[in-house]
Protein backbone atom coordinates (compact mmCIF):
# COMPACT_ATOMS: atom_id res chain seq x y z
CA UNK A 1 4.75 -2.34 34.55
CA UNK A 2 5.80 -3.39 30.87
CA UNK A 3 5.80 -0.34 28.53
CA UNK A 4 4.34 -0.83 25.57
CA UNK A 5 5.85 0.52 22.32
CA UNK A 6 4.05 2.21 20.16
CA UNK A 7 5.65 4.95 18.93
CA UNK A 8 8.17 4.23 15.97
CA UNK A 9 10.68 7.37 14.33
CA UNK A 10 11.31 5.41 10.71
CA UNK A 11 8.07 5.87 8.36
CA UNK A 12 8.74 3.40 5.27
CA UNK A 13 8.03 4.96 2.14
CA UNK A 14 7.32 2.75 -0.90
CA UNK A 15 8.80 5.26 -3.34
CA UNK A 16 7.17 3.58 -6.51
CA UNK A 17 3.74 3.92 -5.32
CA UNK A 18 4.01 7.37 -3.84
CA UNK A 19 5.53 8.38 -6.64
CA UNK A 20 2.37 7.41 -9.16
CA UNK A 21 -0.19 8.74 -6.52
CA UNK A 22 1.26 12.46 -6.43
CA UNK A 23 1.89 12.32 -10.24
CA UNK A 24 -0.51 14.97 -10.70
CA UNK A 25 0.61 17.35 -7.66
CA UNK A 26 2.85 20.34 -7.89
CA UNK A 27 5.77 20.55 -5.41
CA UNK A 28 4.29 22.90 -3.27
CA UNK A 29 1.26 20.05 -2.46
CA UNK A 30 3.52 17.33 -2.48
CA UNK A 31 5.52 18.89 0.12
CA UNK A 32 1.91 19.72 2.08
CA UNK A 33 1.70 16.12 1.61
CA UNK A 34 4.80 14.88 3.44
CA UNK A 35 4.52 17.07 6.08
CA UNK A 36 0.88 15.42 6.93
CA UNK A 37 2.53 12.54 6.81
CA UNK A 38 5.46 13.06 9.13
CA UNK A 39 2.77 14.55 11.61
CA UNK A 40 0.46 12.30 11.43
CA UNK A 41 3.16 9.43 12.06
CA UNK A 42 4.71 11.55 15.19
CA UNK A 43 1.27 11.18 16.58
CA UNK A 44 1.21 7.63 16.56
CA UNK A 45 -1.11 7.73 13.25
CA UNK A 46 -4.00 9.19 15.53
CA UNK A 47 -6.24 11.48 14.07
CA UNK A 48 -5.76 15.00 13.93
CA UNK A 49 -7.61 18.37 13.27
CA UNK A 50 -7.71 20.61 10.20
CA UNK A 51 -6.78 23.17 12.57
CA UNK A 52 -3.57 20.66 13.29
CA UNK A 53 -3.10 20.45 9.49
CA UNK A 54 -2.84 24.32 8.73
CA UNK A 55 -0.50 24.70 11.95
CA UNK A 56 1.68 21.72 10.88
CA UNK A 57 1.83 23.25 7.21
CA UNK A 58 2.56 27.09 9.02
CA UNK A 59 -0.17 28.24 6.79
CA UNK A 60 -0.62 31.90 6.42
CA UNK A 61 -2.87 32.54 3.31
CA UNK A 62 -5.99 31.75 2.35
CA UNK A 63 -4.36 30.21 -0.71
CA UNK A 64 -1.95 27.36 1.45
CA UNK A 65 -5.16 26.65 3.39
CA UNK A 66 -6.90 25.93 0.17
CA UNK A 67 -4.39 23.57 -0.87
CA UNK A 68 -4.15 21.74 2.63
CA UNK A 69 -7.71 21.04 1.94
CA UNK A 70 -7.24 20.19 -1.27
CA UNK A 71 -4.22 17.16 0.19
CA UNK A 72 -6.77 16.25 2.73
CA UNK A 73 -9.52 15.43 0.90
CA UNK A 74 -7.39 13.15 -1.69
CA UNK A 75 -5.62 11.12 0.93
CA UNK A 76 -6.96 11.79 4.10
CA UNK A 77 -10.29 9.90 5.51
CA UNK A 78 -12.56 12.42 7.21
CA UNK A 79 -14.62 11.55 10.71
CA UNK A 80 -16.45 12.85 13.33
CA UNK A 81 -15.86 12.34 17.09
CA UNK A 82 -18.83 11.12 19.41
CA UNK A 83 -18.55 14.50 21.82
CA UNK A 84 -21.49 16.50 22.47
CA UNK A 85 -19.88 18.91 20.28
CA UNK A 86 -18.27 16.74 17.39
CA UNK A 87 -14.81 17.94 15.39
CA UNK A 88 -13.86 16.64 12.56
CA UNK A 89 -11.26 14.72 11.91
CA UNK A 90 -8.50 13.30 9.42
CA UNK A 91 -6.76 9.76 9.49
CA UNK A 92 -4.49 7.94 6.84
CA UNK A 93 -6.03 4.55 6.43
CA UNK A 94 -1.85 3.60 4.69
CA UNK A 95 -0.65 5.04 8.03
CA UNK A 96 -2.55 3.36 10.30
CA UNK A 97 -1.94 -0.16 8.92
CA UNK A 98 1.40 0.44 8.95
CA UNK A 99 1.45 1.91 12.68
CA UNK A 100 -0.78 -1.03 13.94
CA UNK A 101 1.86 -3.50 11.97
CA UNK A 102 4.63 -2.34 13.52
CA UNK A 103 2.98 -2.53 16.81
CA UNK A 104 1.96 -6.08 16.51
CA UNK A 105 5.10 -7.02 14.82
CA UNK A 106 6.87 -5.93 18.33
CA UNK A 107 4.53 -7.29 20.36
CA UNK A 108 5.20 -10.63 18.77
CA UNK A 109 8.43 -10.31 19.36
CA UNK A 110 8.66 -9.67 22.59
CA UNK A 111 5.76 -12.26 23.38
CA UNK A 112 8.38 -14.58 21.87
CA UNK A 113 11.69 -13.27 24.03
CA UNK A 114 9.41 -14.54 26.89
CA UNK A 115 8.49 -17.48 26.13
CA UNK A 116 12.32 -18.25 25.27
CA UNK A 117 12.95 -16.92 28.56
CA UNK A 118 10.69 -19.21 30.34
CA UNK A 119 12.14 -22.22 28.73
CA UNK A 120 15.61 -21.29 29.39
CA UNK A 121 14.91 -20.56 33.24
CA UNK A 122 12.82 -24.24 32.74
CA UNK A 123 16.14 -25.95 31.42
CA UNK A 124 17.87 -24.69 34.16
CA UNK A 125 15.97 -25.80 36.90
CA UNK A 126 15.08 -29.19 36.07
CA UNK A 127 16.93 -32.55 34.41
CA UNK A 128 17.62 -32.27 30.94
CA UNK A 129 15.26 -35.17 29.26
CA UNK A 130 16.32 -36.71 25.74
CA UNK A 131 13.66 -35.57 23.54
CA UNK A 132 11.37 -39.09 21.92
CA UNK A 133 12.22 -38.91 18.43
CA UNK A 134 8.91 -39.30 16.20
CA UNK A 135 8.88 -42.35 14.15
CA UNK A 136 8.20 -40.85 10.97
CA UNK A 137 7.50 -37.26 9.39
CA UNK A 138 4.29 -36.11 10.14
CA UNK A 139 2.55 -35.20 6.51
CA UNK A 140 0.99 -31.69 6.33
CA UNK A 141 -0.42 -31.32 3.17
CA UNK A 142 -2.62 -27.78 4.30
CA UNK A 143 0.53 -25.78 3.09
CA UNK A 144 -1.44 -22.99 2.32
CA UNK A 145 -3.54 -20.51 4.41
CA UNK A 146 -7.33 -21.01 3.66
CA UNK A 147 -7.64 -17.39 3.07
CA UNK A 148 -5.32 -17.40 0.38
CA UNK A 149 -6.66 -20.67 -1.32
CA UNK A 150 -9.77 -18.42 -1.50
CA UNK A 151 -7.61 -15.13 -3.19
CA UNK A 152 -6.02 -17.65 -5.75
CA UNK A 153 -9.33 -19.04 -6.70
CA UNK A 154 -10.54 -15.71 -7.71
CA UNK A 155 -7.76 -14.92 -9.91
CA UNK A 156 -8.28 -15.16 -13.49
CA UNK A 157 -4.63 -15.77 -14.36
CA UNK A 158 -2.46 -17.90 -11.56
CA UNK A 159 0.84 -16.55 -12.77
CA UNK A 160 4.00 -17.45 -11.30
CA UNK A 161 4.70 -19.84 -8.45
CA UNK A 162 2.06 -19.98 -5.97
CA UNK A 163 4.29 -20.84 -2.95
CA UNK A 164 5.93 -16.96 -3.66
CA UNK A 165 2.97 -15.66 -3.63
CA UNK A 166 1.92 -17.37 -0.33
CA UNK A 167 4.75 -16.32 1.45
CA UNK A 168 4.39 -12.82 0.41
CA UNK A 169 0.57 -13.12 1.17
CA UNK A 170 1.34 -13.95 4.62
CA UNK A 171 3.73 -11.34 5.03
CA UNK A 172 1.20 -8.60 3.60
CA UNK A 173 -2.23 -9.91 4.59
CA UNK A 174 -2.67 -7.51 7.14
CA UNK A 175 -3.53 -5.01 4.43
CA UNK A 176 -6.31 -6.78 2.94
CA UNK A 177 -7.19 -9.23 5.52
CA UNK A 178 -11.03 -8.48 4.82
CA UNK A 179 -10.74 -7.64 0.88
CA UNK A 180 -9.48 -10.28 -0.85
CA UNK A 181 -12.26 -10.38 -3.25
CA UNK A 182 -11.33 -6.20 -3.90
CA UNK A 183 -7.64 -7.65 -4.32
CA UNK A 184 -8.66 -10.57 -6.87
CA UNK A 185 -11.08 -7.77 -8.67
CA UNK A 186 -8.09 -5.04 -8.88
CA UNK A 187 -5.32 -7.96 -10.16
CA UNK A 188 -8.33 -9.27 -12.66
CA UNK A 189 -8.72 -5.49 -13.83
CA UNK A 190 -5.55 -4.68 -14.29
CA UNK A 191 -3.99 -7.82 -16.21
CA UNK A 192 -7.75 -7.93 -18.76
CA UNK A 193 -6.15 -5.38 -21.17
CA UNK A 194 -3.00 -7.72 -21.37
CA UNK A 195 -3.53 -10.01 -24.65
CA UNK A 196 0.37 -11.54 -24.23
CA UNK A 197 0.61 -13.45 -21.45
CA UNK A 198 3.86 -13.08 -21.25
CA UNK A 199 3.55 -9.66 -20.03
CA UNK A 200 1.24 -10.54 -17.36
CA UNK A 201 2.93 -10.22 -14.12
CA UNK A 202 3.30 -12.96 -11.64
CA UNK A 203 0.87 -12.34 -8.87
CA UNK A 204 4.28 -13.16 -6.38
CA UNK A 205 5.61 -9.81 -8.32
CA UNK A 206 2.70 -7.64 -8.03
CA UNK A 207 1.80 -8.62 -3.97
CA UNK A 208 5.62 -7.43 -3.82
CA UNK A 209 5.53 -4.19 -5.43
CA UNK A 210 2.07 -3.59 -3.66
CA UNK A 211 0.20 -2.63 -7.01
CA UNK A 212 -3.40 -3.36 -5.17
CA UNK A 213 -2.68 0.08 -3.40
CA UNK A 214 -2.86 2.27 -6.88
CA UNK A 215 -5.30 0.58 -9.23
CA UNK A 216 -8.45 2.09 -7.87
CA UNK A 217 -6.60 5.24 -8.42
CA UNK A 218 -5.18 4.15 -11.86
CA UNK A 219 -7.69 5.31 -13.88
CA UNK A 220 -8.02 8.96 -12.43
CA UNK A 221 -4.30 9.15 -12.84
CA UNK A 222 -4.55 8.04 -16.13
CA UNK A 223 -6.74 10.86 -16.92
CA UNK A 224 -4.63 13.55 -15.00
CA UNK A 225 -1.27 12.46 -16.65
CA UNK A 226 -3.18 12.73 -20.25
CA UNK A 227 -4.84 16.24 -19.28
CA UNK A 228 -0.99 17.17 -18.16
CA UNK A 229 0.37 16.19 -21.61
CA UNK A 230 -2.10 17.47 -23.89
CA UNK A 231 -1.43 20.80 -21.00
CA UNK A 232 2.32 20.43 -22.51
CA UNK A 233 1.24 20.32 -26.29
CA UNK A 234 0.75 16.76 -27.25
CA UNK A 235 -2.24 15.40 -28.72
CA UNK A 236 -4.45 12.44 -27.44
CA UNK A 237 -5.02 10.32 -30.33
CA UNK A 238 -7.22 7.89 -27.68
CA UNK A 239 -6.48 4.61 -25.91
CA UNK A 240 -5.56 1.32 -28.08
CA UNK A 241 -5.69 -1.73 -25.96
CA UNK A 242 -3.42 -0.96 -22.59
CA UNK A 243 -2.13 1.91 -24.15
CA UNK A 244 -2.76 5.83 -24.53
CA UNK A 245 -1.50 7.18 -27.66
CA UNK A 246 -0.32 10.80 -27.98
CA UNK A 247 1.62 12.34 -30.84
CA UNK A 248 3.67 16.09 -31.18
CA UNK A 249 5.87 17.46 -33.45
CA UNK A 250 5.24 14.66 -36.27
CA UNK A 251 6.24 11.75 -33.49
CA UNK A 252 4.20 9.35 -31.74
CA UNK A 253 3.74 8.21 -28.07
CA UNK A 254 2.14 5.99 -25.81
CA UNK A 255 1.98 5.21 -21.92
CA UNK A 256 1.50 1.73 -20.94
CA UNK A 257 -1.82 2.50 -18.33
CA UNK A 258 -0.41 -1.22 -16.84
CA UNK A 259 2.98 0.42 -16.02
CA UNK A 260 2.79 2.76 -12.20
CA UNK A 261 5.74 4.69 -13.36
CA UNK A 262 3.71 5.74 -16.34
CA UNK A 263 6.41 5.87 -18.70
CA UNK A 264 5.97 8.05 -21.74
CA UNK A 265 7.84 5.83 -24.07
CA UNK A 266 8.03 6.27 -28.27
CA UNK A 267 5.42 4.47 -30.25
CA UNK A 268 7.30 2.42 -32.96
């Protein structure tokens, strides 16, 4: 009976994007954080309990249980099993398209160790038979997935080279399979502020660095990174264009609200 593999010890982490997601957390959540993470991966990225949650965390105190909450609710989703007597439950939507990549990605591979298996036991059993050469190339000129003719149709800048992007599209698809209009909406947004198109990034670059993960979340962390600054003593002097402008001690700044690292950079 072939085992099936499904449970992996290596969690990737994209450190860019986690990095602008947990901006606004202290250490003491951000450390909740990766331990929800770790356990949720150990458990195949199968949902667990709150219960699990404050056990995992070895919370004591009223006050760590409030902050597990407080992790859960920002980047856990919460269900309900059918039972008679339902318990809620948390999964990590990241988590679980990662787990169910990996899973696939294996089970492709081993589909394909078969298969060249077969033909090797094939070859060896039977007379070796010159291939027919074709008389000419056969043309494809359907290069591209349909799918992603549809994503760069929506796109209201086609930056870059679209055979990158197509190649990275196939490699991340499984992501967005069934939101490629929220991916064209999220690139639109985020490139409408940009008046030089020179800054616009290619859309090759941006499937790469995975920026459709943090822009429905860009705006929020806009607004915590500003409350966190004008928390340190600098003054909001508003948003111009793509930028926020602050100012304190008689010099100015500005974060780029196009830029995940959110930068704080001097205004010139």
């Amino acid at each position: 009976m072939e085992k099936e593999i499904n449970k992996f010890h290596a969690l990737q982490l994209f450190t860019d994007t986690f990095a602008a997601e947990t901006v606004h957390l202290t250490n003491s959540q951000i450390g909740i954080y990766i331990r929800l993470l770790c356990f949720a991966w150990t458990k195949n990225a199968k949902p667990f309990t709150t219960e699990s949650a404050y056990r995992i965390c070895q919370c004591r105190t009223e006050e760590c249980e409030f902050e597990v909450d407080n992790v859960l609710k920002e980047f856990f989703k919460l269900t309900h099993t059918d039972d008679p007597n339902p318990i809620s439950i948390w999964t990590h939507k990241r988590l679980v398209q990662e787990h169910n990549y990996l899973i696939n990605k294996y089970k492709r591979r081993s589909e394909a160790g078969k298969k060249g298996g077969l033909a090797k036991r094939d070859n060896a059993t039977s007379k070796n038979v010159a291939p027919i050469p074709s008389p000419s190339p056969i043309p494809n000129n359907n290069i591209y997935d349909p799918a992603f003719e549809k994503l760069w149709s929506l796109l209201n800048k086609k930056k870059g080279s679209k055979f990158k992007a197509h190649q990275l599209f196939q490699k991340l698809w499984i992501y967005f399979e069934n939101d490629l209009e929220d991916v064209a909406r999220i690139y639109n947004n985020q490139i409408k502020g940009i008046e030089d198109d020179k800054f616009v990034p290619h859309f090759s670059t941006w499937l790469s660095q995975r920026r459709w993960e943090i822009e429905d979340n860009n705006e929020d962390a806009i607004k915590s990174i500003t409350q966190r600054l004008i928390n340190l003593g600098y003054t909001h002097n508003g948003r111009d264009k793509n930028y926020e402008k602050f100012s304190k001690d008689g010099k100015k700044y500005k974060i780029d609200i196009n830029d995940e690292k959110n930068m704080i950079i001097p205004d010139e």
